[in-house]
C-alpha atoms as a PDB file:
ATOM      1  CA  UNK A   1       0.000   0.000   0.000  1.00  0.00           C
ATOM      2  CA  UNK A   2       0.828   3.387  -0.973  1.00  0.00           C
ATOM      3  CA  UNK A   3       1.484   6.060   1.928  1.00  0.00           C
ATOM      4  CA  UNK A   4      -0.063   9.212   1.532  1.00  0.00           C
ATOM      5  CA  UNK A   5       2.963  10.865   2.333  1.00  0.00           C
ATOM      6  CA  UNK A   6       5.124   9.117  -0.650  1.00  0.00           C
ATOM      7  CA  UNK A   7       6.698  11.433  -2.838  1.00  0.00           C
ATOM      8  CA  UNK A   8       4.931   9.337  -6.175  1.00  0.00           C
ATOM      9  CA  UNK A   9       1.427   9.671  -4.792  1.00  0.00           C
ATOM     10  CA  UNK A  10       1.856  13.557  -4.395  1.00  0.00           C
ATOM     11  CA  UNK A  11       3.836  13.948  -7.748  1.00  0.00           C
ATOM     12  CA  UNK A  12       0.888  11.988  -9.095  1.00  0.00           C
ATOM     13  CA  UNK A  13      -1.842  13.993  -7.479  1.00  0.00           C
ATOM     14  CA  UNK A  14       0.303  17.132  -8.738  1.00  0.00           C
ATOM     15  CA  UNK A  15       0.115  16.178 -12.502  1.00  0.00           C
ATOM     16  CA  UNK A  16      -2.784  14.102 -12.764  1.00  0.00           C
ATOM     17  CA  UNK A  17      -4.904  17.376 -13.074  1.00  0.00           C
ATOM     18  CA  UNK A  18      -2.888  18.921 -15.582  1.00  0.00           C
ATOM     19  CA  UNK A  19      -3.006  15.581 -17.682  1.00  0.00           C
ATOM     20  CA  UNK A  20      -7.071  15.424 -17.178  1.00  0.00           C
ATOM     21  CA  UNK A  21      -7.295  18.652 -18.430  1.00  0.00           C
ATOM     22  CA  UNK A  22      -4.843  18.326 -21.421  1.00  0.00           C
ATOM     23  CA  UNK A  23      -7.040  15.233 -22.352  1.00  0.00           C
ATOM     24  CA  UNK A  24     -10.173  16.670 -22.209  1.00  0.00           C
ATOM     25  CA  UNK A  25      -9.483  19.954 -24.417  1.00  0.00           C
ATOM     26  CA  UNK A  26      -7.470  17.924 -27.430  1.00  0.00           C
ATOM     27  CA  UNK A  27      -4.545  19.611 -27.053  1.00  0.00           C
ATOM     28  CA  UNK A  28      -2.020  16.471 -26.718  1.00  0.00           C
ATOM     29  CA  UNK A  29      -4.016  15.321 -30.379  1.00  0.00           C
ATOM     30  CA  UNK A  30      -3.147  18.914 -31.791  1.00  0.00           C
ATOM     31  CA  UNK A  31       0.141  18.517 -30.321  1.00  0.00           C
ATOM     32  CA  UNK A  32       0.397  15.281 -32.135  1.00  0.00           C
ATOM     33  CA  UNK A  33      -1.262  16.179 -35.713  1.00  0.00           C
ATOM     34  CA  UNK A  34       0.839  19.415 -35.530  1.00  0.00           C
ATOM     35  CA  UNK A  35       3.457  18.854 -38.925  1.00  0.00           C
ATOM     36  CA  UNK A  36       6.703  20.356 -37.608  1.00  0.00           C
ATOM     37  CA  UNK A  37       6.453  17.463 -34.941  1.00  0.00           C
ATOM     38  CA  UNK A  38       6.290  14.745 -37.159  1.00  0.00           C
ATOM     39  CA  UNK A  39       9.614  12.622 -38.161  1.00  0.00           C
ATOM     40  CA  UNK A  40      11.542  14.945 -41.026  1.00  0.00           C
ATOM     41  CA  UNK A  41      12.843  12.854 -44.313  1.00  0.00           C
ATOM     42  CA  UNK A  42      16.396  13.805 -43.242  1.00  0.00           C
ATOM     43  CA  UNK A  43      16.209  12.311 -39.711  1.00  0.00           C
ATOM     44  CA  UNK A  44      17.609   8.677 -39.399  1.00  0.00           C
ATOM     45  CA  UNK A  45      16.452   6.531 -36.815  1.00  0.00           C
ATOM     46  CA  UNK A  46      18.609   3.955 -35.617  1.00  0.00           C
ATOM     47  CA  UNK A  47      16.936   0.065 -34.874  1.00  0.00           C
ATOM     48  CA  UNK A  48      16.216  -0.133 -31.793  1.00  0.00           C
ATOM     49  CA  UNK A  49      19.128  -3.516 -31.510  1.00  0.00           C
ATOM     50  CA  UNK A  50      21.386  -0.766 -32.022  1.00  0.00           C
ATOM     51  CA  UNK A  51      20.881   1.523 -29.216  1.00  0.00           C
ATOM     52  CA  UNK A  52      23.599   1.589 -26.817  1.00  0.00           C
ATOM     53  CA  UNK A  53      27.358   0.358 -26.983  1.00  0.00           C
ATOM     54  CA  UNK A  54      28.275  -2.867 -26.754  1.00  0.00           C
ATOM     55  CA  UNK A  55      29.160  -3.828 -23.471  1.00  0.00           C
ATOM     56  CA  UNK A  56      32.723  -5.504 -22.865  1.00  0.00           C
ATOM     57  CA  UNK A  57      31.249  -8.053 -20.602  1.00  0.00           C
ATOM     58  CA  UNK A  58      29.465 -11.412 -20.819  1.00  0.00           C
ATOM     59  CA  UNK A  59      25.672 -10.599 -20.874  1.00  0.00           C
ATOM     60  CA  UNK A  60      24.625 -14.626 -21.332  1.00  0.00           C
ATOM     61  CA  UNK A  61      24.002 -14.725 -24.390  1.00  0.00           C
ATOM     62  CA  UNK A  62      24.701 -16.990 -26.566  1.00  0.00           C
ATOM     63  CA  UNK A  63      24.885 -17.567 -30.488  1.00  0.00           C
ATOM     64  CA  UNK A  64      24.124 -21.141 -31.577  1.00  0.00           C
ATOM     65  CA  UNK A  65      21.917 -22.158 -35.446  1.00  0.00           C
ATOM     66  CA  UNK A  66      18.846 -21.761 -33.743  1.00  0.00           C
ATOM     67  CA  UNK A  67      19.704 -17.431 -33.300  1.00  0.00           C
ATOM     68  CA  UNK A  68      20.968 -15.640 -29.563  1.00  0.00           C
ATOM     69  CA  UNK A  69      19.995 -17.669 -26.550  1.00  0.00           C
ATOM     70  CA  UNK A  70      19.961 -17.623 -22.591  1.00  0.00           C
ATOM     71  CA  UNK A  71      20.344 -20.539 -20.150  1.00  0.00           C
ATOM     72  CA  UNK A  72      18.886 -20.483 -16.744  1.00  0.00           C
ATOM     73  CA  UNK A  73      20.038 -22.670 -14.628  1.00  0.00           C
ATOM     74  CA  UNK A  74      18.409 -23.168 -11.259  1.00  0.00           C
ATOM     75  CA  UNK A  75      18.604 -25.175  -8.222  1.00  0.00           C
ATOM     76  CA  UNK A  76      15.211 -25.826  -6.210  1.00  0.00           C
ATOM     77  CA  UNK A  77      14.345 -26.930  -2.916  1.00  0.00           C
ATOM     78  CA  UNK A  78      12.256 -29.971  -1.785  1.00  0.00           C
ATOM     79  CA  UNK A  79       9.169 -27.874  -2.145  1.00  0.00           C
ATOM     80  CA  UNK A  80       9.872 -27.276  -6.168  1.00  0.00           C
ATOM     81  CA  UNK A  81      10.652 -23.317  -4.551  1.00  0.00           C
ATOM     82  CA  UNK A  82      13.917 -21.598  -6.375  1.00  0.00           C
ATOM     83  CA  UNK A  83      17.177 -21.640  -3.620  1.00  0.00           C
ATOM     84  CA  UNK A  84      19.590 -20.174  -6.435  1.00  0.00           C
ATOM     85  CA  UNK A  85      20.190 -19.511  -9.932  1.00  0.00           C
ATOM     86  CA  UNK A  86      22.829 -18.408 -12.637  1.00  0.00           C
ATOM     87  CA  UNK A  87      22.650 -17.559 -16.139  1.00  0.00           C
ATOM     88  CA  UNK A  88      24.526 -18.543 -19.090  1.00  0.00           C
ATOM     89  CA  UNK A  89      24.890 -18.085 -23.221  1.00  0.00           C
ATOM     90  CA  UNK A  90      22.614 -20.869 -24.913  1.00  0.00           C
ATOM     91  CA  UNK A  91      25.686 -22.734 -26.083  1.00  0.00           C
ATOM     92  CA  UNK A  92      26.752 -23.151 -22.336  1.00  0.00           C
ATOM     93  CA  UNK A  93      27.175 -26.794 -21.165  1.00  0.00           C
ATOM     94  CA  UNK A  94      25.127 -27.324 -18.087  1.00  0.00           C
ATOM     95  CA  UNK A  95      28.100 -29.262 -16.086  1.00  0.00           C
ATOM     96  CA  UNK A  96      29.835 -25.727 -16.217  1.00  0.00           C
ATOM     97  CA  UNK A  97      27.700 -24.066 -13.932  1.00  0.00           C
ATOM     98  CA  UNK A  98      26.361 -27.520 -11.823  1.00  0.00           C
ATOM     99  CA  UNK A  99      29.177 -27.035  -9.165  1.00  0.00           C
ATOM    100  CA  UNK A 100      28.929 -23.439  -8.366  1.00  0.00           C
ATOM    101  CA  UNK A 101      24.973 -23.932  -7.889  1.00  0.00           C
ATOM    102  CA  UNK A 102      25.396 -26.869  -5.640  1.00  0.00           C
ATOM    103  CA  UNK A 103      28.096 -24.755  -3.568  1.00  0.00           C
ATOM    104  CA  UNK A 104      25.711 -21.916  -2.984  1.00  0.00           C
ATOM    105  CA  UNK A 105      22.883 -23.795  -2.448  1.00  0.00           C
ATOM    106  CA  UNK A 106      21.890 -24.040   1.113  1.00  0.00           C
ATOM    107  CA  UNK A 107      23.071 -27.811   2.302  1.00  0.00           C
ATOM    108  CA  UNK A 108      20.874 -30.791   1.467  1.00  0.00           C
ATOM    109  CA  UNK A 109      21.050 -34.291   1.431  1.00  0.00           C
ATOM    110  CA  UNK A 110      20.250 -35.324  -1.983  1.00  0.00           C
ATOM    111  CA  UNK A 111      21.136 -33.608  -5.373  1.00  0.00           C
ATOM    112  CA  UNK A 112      19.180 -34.515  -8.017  1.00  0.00           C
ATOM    113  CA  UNK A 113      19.782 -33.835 -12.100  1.00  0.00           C
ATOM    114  CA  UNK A 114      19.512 -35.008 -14.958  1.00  0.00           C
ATOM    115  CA  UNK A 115      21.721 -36.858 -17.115  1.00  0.00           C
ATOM    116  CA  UNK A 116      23.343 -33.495 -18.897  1.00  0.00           C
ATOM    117  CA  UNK A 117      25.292 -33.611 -15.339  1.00  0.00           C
ATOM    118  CA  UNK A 118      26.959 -36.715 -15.370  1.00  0.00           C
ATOM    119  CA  UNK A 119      30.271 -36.389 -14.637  1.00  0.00           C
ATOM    120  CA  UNK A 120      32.115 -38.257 -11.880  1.00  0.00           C
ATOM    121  CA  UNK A 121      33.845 -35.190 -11.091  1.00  0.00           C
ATOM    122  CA  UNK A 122      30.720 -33.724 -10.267  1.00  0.00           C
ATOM    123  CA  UNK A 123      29.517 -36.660  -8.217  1.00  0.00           C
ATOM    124  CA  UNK A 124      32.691 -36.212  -6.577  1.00  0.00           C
ATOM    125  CA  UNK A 125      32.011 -32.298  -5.651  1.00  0.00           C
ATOM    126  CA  UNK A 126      28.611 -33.404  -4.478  1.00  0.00           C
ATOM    127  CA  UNK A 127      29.762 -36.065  -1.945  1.00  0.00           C
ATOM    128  CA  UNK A 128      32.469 -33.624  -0.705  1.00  0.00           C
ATOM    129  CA  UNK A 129      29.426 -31.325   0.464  1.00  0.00           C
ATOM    130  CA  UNK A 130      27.880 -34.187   2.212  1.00  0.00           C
ATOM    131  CA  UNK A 131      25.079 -35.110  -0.307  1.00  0.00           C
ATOM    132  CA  UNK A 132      24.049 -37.962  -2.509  1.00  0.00           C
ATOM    133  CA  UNK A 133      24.183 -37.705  -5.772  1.00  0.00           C
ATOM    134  CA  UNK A 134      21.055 -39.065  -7.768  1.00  0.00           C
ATOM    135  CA  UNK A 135      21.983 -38.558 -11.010  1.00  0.00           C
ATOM    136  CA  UNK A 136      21.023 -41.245 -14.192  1.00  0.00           C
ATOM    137  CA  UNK A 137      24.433 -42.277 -15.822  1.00  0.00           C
ATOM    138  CA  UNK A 138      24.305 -41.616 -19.839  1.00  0.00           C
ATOM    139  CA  UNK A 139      24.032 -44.985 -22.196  1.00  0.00           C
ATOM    140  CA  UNK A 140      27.871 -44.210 -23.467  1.00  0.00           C
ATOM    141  CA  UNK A 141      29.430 -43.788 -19.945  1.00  0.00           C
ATOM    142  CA  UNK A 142      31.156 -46.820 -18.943  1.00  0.00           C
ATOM    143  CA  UNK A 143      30.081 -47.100 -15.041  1.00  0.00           C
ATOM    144  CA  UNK A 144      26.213 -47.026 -16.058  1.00  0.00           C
ATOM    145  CA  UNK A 145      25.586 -50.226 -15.048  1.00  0.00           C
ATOM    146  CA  UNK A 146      25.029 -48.521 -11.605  1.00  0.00           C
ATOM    147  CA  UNK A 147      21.430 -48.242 -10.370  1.00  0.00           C
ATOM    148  CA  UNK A 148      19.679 -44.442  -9.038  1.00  0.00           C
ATOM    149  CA  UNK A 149      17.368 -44.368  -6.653  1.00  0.00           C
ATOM    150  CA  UNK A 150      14.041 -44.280  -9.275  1.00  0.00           C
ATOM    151  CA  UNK A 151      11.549 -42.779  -6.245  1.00  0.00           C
ATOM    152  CA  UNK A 152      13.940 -39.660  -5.191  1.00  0.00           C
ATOM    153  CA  UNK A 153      14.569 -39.331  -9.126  1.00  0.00           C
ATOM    154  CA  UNK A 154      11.128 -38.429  -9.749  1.00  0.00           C
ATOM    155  CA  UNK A 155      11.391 -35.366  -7.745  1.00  0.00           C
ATOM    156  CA  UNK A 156      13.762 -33.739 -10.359  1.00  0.00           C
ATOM    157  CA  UNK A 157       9.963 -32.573 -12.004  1.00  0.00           C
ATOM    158  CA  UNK A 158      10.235 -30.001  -9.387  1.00  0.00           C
ATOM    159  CA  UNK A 159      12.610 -27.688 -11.405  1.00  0.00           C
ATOM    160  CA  UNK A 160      10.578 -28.658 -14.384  1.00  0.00           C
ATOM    161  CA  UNK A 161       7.343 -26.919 -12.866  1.00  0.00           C
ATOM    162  CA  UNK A 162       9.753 -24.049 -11.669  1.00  0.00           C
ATOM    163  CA  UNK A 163      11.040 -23.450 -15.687  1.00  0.00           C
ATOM    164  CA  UNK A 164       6.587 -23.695 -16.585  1.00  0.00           C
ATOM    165  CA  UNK A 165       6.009 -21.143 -13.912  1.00  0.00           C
ATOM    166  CA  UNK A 166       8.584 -18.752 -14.971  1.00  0.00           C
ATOM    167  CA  UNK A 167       7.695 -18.996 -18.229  1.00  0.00           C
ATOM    168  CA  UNK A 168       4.067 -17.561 -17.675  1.00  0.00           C
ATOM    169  CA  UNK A 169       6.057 -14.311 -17.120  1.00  0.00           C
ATOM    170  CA  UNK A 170       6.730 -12.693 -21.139  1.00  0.00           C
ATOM    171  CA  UNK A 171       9.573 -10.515 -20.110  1.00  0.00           C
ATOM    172  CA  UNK A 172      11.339 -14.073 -18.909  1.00  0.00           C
ATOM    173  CA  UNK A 173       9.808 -16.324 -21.437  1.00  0.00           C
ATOM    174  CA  UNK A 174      11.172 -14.192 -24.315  1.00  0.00           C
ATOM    175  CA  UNK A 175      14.420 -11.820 -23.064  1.00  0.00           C
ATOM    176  CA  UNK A 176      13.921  -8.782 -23.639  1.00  0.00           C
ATOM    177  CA  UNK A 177      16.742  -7.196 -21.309  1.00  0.00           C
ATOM    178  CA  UNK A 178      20.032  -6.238 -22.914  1.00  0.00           C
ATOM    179  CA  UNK A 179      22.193  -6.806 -19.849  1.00  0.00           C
ATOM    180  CA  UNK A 180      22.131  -9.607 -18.182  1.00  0.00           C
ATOM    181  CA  UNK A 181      21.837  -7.994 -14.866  1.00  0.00           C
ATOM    182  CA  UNK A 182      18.501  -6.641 -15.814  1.00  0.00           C
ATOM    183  CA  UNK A 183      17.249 -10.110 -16.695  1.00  0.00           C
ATOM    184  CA  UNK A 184      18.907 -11.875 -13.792  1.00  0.00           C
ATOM    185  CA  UNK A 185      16.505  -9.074 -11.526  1.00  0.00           C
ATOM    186  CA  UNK A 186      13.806  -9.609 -13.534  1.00  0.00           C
ATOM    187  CA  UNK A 187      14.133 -13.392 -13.060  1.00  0.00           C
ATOM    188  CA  UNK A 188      14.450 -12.908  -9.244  1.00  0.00           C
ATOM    189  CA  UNK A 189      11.251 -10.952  -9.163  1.00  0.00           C
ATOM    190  CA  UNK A 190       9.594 -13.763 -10.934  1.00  0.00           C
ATOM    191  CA  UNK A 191      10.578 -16.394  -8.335  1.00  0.00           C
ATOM    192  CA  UNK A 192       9.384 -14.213  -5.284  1.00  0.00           C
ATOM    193  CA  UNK A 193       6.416 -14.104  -7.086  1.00  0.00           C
ATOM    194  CA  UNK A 194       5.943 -17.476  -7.722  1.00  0.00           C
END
């Protein structure tokens, strides 16, 4: 709830008037119809891609065939509720950013993925932080005759239902932020609504 006191509401309450009136005498459509405020032939308007410098650092995104992408990659607790996430360019490998998510998370006793994270170093990595990995080994890896524990592997559709919630929200669904800063917010305000 707004305060009366806030600076917006009284700004608000100061224009809002002035607007109201505007509107109701036709002067913003004068203003608007008026020639010498339309575009000129000489003016060149730059796409709006092109706005800004390019930054010198790495914004996630990433070029593959399919055109400029973003990985999200996200950790979940036991209730399917976000704990942590990082982003990446589309091209990124998903073992890249596995161990830094599992060292931020808070502690747990089970980490559960999917089989783009098999990696024995990364089974490794998880047992040093005092979990259990429950991750299905890939058909070419030679140590997949090993058996995961199939009832704690169906709770990996908990970050599947995170990714369907998030996706609801357009600005995350399709990125519309340049930096990756501005997404990564964007993306946080999305889980705290969720």
């Amino acid at each position: 709830m707004l305060n009366p006191s806030d600076s917006l509401l009284n700004t608000l309450s100061l224009y809002f008037p002035l607007f109201r009136r505007t509107a109701q005498s036709n002067l913003l459509l004068a203003i608007s119809l008026r020639n010498d405020f339309k575009s000129k032939p000489n003016i060149q308007v730059a796409p709006q891609y092109s706005s800004g410098a390019a930054s010198k650092k790495d914004e996630a995104i990433g070029k593959s065939r399919g055109g400029r992408s973003t990985q999200i990659h996200l950790a979940v607790d036991s209730y399917g509720l976000p704990v942590d996430f990082e982003l990446s360019g589309g091209q990124a490998h998903d073992i890249v950013h596995a161990e830094s998510l599992v060292v931020q998370s808070p502690p747990s006793d089970f980490v559960i993925a999917d089989k783009g994270y098999d990696s024995q170093a990364f089974r490794n990595d998880i047992e040093q932080q005092g979990a259990t990995a429950v991750i299905p080994y890939r058909k070419n890896n030679r140590k997949s005759d090993k058996k995961i524990d199939n009832g704690l592997y169906r709770y990996r559709h908990l970050v599947e239902n995170a990714f369907a919630r998030i996706k609801h929200f357009r600005a995350i669904a399709t990125r519309y932020d340049k930096l990756a800063r501005n997404y990564a917010s964007t993306l946080a305000l999305a889980f705290v609504i969720i």
